[in-house]
PDB file of N, CA and C in Angstrom:
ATOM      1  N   UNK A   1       1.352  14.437  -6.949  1.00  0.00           N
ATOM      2  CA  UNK A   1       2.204  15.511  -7.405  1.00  0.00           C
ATOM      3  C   UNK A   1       2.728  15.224  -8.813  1.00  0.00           C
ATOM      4  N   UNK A   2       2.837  14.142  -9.363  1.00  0.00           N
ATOM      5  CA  UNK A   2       3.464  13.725 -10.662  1.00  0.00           C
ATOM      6  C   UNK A   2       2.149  13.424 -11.799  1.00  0.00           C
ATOM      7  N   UNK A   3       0.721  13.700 -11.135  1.00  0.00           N
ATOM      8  CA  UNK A   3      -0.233  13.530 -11.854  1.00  0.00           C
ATOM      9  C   UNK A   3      -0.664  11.837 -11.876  1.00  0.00           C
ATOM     10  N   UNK A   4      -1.913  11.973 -12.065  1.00  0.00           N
ATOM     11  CA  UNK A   4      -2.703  10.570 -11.819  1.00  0.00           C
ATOM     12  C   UNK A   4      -1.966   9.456 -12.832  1.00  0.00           C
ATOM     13  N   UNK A   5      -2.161  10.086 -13.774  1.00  0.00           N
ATOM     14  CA  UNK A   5      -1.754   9.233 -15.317  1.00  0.00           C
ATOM     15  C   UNK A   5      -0.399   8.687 -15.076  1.00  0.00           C
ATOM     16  N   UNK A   6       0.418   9.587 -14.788  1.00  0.00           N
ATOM     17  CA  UNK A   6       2.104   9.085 -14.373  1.00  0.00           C
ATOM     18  C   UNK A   6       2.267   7.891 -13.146  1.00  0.00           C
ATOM     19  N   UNK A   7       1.224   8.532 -12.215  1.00  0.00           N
ATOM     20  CA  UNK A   7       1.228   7.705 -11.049  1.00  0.00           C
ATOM     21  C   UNK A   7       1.016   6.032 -11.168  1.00  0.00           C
ATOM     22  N   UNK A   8       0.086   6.245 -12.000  1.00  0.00           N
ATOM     23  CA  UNK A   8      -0.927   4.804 -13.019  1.00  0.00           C
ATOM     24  C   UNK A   8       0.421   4.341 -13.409  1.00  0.00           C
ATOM     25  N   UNK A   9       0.659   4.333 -14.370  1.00  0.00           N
ATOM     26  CA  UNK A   9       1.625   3.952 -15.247  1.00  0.00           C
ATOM     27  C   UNK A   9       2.930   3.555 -14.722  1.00  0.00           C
ATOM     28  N   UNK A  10       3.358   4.005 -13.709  1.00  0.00           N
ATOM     29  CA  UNK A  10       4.397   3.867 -12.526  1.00  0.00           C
ATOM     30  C   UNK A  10       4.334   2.280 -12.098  1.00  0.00           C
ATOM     31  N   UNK A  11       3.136   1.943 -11.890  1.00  0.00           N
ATOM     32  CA  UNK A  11       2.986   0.900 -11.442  1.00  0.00           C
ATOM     33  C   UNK A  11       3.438  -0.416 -12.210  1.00  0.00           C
ATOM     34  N   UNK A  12       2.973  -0.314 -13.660  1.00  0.00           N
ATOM     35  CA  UNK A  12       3.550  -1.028 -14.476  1.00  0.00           C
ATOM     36  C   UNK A  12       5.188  -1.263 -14.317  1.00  0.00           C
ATOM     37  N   UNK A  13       6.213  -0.060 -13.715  1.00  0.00           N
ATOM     38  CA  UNK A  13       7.135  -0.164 -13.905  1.00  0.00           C
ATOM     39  C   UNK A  13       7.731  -0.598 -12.585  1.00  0.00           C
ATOM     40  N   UNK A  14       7.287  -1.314 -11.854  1.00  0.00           N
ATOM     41  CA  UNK A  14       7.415  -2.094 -10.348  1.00  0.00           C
ATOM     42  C   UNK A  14       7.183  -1.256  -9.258  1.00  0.00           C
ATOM     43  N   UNK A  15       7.048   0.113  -9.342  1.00  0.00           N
ATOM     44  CA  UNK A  15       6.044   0.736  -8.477  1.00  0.00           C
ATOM     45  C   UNK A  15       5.488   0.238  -7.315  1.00  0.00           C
ATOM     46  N   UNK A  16       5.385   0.089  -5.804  1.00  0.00           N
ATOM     47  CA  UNK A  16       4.905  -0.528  -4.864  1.00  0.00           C
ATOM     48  C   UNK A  16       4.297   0.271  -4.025  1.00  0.00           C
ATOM     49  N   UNK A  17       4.766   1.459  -3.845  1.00  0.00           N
ATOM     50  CA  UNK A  17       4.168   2.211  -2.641  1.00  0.00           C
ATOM     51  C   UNK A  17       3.832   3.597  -2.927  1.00  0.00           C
ATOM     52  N   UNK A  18       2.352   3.540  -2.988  1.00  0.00           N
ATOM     53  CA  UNK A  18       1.928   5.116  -3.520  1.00  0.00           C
ATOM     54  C   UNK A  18       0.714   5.320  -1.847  1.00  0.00           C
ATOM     55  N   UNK A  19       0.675   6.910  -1.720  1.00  0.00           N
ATOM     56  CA  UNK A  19       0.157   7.137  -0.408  1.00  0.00           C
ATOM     57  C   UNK A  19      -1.151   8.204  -0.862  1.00  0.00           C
ATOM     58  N   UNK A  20      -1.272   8.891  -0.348  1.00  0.00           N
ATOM     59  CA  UNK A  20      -2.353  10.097  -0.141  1.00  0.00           C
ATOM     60  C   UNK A  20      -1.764  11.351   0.169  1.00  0.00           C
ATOM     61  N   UNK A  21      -2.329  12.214  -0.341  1.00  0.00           N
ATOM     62  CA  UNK A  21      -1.626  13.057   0.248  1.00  0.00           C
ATOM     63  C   UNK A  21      -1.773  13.212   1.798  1.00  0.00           C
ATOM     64  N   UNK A  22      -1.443  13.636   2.796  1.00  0.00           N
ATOM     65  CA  UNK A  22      -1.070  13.338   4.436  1.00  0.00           C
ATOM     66  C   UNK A  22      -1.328  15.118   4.847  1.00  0.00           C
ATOM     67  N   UNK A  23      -1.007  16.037   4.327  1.00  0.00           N
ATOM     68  CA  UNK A  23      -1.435  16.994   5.081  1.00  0.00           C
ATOM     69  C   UNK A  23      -2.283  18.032   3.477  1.00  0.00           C
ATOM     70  N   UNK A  24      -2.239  19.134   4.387  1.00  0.00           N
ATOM     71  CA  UNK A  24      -2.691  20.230   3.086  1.00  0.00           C
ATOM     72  C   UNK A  24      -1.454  20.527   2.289  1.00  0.00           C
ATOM     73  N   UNK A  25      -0.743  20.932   2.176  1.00  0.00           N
ATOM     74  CA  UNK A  25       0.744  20.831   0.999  1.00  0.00           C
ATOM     75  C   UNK A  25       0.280  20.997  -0.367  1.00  0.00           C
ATOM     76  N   UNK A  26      -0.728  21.190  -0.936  1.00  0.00           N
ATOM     77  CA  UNK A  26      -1.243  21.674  -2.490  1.00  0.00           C
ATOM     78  C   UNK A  26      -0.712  22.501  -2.747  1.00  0.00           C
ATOM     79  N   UNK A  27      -0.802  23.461  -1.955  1.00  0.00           N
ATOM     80  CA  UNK A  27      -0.581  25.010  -2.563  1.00  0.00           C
ATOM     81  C   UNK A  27       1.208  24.615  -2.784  1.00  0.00           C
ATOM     82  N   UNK A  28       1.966  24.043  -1.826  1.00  0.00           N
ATOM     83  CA  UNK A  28       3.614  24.084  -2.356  1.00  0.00           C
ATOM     84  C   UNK A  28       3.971  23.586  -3.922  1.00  0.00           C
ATOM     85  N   UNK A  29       2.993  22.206  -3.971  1.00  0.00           N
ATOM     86  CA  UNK A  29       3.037  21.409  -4.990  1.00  0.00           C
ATOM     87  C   UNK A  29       2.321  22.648  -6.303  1.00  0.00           C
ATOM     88  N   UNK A  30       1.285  23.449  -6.249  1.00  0.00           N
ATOM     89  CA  UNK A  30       1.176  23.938  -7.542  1.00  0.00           C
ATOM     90  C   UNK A  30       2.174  24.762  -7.812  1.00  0.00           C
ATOM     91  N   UNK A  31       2.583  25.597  -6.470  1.00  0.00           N
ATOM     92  CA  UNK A  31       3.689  26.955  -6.697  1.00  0.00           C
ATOM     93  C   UNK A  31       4.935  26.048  -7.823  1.00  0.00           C
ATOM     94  N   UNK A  32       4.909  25.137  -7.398  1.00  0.00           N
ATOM     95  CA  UNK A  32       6.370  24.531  -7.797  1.00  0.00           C
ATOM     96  C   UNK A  32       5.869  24.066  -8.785  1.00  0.00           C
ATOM     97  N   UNK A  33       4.556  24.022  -9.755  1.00  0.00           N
ATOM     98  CA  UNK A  33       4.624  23.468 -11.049  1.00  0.00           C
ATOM     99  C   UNK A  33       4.096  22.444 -11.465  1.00  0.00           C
ATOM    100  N   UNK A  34       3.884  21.348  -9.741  1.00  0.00           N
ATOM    101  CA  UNK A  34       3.212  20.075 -10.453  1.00  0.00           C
ATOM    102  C   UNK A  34       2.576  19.760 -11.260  1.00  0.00           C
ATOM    103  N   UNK A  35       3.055  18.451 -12.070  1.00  0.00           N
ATOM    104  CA  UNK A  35       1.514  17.946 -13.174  1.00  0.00           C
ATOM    105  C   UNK A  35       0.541  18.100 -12.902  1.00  0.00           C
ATOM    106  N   UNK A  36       0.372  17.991 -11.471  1.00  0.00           N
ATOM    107  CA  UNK A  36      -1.290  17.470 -10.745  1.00  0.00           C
ATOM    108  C   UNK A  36      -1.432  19.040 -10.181  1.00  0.00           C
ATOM    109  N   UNK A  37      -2.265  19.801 -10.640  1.00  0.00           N
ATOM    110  CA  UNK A  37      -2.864  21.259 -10.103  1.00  0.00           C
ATOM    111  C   UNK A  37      -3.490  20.896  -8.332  1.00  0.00           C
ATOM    112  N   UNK A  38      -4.275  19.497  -8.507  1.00  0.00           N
ATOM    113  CA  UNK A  38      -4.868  19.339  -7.438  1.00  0.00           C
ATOM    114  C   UNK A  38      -4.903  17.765  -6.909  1.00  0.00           C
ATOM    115  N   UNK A  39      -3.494  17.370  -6.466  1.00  0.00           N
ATOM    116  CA  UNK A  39      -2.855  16.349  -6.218  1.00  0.00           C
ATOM    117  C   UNK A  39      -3.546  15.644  -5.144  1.00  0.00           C
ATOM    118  N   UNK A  40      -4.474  16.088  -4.100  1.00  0.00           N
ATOM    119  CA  UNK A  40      -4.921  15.204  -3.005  1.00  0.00           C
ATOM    120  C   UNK A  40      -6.125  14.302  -4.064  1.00  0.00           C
ATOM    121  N   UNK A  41      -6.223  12.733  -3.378  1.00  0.00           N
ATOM    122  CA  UNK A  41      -7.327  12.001  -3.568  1.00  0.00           C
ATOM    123  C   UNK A  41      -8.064  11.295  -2.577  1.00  0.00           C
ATOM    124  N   UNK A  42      -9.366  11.049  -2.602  1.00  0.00           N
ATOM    125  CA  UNK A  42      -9.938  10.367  -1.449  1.00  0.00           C
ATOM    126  C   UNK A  42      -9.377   9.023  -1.652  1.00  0.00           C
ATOM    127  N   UNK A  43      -9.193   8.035  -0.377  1.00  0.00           N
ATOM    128  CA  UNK A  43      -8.977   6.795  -0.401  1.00  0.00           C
ATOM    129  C   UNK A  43      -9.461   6.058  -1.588  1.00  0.00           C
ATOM    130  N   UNK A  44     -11.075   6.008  -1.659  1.00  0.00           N
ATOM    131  CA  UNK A  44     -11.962   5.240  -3.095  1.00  0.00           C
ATOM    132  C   UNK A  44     -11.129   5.665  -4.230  1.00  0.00           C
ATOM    133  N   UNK A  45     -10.637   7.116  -4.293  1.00  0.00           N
ATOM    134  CA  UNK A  45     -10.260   7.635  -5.793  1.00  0.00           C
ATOM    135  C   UNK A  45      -8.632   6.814  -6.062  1.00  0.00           C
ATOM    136  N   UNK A  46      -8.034   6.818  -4.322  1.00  0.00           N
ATOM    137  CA  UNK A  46      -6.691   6.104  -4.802  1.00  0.00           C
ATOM    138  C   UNK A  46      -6.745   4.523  -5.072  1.00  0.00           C
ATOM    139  N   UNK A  47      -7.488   4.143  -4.506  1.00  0.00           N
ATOM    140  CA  UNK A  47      -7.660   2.469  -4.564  1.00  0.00           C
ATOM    141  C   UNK A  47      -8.289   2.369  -6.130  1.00  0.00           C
ATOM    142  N   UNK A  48      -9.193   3.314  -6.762  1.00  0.00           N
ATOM    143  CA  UNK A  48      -9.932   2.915  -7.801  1.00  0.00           C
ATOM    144  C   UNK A  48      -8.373   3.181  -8.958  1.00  0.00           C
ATOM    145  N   UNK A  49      -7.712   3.961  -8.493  1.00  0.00           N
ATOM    146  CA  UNK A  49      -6.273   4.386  -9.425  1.00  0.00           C
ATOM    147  C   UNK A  49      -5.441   3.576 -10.043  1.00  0.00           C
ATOM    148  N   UNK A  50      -5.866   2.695  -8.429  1.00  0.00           N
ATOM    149  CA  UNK A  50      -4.827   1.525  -8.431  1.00  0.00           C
ATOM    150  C   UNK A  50      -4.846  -0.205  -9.066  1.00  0.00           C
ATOM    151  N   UNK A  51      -6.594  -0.172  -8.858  1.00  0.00           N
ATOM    152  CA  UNK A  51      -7.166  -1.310  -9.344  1.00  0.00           C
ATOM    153  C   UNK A  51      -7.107  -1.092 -10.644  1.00  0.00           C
ATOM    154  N   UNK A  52      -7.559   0.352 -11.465  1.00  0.00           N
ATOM    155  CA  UNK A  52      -7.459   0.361 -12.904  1.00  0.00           C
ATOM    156  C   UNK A  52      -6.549   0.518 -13.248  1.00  0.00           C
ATOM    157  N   UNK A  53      -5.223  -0.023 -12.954  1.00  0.00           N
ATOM    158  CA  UNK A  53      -3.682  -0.249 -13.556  1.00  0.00           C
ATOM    159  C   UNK A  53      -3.912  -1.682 -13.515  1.00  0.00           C
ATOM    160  N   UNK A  54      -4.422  -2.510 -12.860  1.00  0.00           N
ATOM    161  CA  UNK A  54      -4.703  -3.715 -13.049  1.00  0.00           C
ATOM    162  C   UNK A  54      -3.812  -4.309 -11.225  1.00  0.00           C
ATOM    163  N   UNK A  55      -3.453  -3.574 -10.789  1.00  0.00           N
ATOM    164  CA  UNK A  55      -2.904  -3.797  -8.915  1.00  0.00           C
ATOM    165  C   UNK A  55      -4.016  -4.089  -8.263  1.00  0.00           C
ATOM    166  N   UNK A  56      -3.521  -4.511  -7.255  1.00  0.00           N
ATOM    167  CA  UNK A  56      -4.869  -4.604  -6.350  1.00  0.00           C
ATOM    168  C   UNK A  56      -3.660  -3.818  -4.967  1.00  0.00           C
ATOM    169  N   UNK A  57      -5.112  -2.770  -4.685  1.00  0.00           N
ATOM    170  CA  UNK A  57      -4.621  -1.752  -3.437  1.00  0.00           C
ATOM    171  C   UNK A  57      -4.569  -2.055  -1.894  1.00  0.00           C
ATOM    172  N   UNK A  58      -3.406  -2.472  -1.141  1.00  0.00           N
ATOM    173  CA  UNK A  58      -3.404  -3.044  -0.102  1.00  0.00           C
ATOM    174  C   UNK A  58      -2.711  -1.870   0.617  1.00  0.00           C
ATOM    175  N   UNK A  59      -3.473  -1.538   1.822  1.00  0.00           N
ATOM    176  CA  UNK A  59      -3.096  -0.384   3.164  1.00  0.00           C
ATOM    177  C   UNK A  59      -1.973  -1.433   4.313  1.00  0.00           C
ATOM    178  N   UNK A  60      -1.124  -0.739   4.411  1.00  0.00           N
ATOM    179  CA  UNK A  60      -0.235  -1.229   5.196  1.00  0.00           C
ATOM    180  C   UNK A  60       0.120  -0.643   6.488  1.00  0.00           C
ATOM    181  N   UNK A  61       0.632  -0.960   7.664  1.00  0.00           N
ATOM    182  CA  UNK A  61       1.523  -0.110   9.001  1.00  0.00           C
ATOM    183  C   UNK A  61       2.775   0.593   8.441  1.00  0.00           C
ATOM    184  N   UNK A  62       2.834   0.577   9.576  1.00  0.00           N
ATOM    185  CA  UNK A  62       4.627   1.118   9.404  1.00  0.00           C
ATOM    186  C   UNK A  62       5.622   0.196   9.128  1.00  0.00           C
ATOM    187  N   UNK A  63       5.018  -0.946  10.371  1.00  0.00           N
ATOM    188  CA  UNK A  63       6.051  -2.216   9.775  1.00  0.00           C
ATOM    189  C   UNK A  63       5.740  -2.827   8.143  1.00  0.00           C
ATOM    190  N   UNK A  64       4.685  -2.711   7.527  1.00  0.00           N
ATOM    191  CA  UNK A  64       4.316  -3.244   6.215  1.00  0.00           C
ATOM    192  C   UNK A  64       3.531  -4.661   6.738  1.00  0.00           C
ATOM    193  N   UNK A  65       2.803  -4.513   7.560  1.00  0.00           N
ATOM    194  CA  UNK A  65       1.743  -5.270   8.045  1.00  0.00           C
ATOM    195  C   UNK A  65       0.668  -4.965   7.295  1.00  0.00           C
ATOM    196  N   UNK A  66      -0.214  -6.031   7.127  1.00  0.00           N
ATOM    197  CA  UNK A  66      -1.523  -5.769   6.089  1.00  0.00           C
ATOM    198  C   UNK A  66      -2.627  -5.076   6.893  1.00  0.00           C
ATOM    199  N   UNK A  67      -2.815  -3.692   6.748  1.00  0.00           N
ATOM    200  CA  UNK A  67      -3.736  -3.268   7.564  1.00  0.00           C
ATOM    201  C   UNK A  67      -5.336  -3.971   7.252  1.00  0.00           C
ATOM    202  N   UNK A  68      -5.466  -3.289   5.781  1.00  0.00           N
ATOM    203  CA  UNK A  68      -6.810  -3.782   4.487  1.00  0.00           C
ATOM    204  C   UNK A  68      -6.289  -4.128   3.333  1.00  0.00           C
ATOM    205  N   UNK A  69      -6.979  -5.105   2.619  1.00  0.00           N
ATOM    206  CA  UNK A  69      -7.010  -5.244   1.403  1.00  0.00           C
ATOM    207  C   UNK A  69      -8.347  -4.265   0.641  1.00  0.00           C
ATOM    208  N   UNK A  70      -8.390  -4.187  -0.149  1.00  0.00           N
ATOM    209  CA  UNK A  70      -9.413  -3.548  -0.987  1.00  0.00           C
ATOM    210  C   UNK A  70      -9.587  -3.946  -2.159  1.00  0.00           C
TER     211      UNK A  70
END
């Protein structure tokens, strides 16, 4: 919703927990203006987001148990 580039860059600024989008919800996010016209990403596209900030993308539980590394 804040756009890829912002999202990226976030990270630099101690940033820890970025998700996927979880349901369909686009259409609220453009009505309202978002940076990102089309805010959902596949898993590969978020992990690749994340590695090219220089992070490495780790999937977690609820408790913050290590589900995957990637």
């Amino acid at each position: 919703m804040i756009g890829r580039n912002t999202a990226q860059m976030s990270l630099a600024y101690g940033v820890d927990d970025m998700d996927g989008t979880i349901d369909d919800s686009t259409k609220i996010y453009t009505m309202a203006g978002a940076e990102e016209q089309n805010p959902s990403l596949t898993t590969e596209q978020l992990v690749q987001l994340i590695n090219d900030a220089g992070r490495e993308a780790v999937e977690r539980d609820t408790l913050y148990n290590v589900v995957k590394q990637y």
